[in-house]
N, C-alpha and C. Protein backbone atom coordinates (compact mmCIF):
# COMPACT_ATOMS: atom_id res chain seq x y z
N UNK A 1 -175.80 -60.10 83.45
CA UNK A 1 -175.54 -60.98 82.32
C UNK A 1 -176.53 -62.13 82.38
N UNK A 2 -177.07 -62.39 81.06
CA UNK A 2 -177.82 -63.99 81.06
C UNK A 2 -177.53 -64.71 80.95
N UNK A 3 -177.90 -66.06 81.17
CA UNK A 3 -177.75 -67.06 80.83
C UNK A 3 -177.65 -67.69 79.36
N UNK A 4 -176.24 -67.93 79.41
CA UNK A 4 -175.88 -68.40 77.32
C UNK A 4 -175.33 -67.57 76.99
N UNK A 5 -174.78 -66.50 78.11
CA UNK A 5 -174.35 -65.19 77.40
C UNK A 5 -172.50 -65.25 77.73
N UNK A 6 -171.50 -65.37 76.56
CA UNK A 6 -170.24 -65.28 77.01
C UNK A 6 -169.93 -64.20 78.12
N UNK A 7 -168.78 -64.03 78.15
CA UNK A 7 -168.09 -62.98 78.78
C UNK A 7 -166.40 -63.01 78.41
N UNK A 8 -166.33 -62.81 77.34
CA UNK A 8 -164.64 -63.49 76.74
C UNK A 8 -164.27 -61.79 77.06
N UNK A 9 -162.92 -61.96 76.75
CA UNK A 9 -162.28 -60.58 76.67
C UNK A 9 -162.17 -59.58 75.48
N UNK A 10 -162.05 -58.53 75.73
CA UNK A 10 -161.22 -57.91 74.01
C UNK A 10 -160.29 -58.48 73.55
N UNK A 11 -159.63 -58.64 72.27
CA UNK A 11 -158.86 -58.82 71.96
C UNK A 11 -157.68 -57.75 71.80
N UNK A 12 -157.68 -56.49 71.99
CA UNK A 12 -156.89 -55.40 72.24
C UNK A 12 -156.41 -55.05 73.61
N UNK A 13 -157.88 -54.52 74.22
CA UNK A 13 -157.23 -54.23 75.54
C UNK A 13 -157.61 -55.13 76.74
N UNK A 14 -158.08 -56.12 76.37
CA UNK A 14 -158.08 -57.09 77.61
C UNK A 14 -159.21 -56.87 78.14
N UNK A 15 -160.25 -56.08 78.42
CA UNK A 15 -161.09 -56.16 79.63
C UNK A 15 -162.51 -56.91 78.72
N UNK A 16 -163.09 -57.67 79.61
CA UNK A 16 -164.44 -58.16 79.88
C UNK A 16 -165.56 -57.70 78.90
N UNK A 17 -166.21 -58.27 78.08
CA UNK A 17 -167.09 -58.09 76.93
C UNK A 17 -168.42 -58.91 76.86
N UNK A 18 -169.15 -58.67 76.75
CA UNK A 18 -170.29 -59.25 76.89
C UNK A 18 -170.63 -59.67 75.16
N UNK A 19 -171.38 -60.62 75.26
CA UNK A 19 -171.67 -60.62 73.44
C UNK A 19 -172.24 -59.28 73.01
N UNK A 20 -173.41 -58.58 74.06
CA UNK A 20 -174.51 -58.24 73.15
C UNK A 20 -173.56 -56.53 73.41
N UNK A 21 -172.64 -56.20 73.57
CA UNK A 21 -171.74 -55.31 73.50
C UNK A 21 -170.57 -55.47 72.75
N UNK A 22 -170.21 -56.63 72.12
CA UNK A 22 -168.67 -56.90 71.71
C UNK A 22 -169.50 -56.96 70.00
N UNK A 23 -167.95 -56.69 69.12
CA UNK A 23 -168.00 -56.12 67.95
C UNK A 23 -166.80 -57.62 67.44
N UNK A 24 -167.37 -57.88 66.30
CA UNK A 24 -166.05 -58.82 65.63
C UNK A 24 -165.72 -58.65 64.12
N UNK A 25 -164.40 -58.13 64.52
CA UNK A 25 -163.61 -57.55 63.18
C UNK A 25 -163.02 -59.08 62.25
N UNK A 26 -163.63 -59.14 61.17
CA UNK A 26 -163.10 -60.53 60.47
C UNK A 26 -162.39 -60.31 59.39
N UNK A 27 -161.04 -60.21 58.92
CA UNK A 27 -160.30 -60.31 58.06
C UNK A 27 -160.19 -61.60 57.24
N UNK A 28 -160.77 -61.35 55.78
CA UNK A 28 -161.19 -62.53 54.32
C UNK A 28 -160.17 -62.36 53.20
N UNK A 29 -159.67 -63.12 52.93
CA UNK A 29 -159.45 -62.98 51.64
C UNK A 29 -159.77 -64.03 50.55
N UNK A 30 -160.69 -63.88 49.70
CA UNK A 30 -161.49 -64.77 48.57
C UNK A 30 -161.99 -66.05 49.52
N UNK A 31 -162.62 -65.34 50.14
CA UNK A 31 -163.79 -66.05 51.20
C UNK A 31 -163.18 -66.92 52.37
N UNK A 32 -161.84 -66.53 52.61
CA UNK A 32 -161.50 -67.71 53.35
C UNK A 32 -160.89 -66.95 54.56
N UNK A 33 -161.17 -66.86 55.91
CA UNK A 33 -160.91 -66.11 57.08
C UNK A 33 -159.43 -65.67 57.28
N UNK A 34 -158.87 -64.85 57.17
CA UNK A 34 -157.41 -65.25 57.71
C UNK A 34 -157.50 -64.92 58.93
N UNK A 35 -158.15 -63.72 59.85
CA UNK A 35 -158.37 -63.08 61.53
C UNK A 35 -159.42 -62.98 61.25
N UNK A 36 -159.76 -63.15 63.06
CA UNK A 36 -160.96 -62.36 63.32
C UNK A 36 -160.78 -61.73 65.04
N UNK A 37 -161.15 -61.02 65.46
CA UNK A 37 -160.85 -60.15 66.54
C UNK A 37 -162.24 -60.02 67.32
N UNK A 38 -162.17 -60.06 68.47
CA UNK A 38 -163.47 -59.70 69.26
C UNK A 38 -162.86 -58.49 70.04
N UNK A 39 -163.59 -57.19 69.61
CA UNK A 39 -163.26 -55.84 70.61
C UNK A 39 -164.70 -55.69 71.03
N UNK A 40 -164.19 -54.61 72.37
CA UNK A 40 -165.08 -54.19 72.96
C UNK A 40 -165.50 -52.32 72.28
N UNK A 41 -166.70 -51.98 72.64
CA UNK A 41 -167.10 -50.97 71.94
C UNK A 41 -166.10 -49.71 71.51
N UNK A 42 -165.12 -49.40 72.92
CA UNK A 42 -164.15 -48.31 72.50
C UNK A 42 -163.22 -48.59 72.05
N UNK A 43 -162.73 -50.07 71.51
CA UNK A 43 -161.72 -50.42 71.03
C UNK A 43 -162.14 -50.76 69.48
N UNK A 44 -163.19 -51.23 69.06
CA UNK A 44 -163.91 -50.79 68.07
C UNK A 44 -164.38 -49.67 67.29
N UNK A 45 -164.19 -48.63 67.71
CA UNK A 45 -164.22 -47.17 67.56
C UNK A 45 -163.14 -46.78 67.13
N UNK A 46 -162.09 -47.03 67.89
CA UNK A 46 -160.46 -46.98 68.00
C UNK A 46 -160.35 -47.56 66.26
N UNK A 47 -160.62 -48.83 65.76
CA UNK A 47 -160.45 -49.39 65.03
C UNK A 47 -161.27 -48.68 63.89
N UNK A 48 -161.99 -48.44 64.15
CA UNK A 48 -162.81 -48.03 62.94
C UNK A 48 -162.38 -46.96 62.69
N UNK A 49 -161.81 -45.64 63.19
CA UNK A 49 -160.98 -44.48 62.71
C UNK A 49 -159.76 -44.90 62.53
N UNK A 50 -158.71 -45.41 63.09
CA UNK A 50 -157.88 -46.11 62.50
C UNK A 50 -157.78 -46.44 60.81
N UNK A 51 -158.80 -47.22 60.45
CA UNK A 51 -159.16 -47.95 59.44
C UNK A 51 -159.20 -46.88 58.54
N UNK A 52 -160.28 -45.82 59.07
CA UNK A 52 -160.65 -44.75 57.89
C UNK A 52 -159.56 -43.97 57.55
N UNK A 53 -158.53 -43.78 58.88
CA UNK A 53 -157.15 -42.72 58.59
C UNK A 53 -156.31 -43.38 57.48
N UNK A 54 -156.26 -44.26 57.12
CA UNK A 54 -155.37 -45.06 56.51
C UNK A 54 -156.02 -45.26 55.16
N UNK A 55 -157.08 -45.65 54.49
CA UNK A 55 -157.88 -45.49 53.86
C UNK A 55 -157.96 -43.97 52.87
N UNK A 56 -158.07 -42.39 53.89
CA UNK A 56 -157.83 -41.48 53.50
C UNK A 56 -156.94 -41.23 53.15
N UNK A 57 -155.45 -41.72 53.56
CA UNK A 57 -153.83 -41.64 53.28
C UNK A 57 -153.63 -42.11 52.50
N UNK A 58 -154.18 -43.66 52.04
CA UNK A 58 -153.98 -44.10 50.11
C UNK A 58 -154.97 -43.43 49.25
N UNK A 59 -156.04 -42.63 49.35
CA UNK A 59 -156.54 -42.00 48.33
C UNK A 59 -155.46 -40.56 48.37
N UNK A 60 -155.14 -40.19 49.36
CA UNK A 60 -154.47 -38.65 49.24
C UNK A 60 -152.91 -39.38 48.28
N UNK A 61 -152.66 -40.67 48.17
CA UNK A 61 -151.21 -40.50 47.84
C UNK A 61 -151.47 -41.08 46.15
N UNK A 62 -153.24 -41.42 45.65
CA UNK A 62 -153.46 -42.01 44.57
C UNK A 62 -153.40 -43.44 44.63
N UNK A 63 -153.32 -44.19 45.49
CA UNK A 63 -153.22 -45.63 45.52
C UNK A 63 -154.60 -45.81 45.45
N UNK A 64 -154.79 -46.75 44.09
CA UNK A 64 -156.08 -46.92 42.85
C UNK A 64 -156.60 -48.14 43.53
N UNK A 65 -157.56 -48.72 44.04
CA UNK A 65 -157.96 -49.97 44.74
C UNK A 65 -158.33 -50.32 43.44
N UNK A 66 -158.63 -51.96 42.98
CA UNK A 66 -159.15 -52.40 42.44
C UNK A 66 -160.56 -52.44 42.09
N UNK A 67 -161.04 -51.84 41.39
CA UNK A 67 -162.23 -51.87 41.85
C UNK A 67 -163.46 -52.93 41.11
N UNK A 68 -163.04 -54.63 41.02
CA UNK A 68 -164.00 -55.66 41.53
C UNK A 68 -163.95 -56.01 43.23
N UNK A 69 -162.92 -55.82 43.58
CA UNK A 69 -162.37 -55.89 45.36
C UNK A 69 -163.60 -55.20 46.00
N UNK A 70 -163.91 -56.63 46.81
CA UNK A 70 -164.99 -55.78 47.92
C UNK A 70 -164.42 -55.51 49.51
N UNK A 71 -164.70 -54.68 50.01
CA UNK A 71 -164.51 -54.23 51.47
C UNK A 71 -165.81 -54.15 52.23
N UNK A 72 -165.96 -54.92 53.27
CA UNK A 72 -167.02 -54.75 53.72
C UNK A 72 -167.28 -55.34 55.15
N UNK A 73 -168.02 -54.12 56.01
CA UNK A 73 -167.81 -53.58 57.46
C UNK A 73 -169.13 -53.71 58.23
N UNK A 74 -169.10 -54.90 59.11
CA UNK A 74 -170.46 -55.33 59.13
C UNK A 74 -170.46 -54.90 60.51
């Protein structure tokens, strides 16, 4: 690790994260933060299929998103 470089935890499963490995999930609504999460790479993964399973389950049941609503996965 370098110097200037955190070492905070996941926010899921607890273990040790480096910045230039850690991922941060930020939950907005009309620009204003409500969460934000620091995971580590496999808990980020975890999250990101998660995300998509659920996603696929309101298009399979017809739930119509708005569509001016942005989503977006940086």
């Amino acid at each position: 690790m370098s110097d200037g470089e955190e070492d905070d935890p996941c926010h899921a499963c607890g273990e040790s994260t480096t910045d230039a490995l850690s991922r941060t999930v930020r939950l907005s609504v009309d620009r204003s933060t409500i969460d934000t999460q620091r995971l580590c790479p496999e808990c980020f993964a975890e999250w990101i299929a998660r995300y998509e399973e659920e996603m696929k389950n309101e298009r399979a049941a017809g739930i119509d998103d708005d569509p001016d609503s942005e989503i977006i996965v940086d």
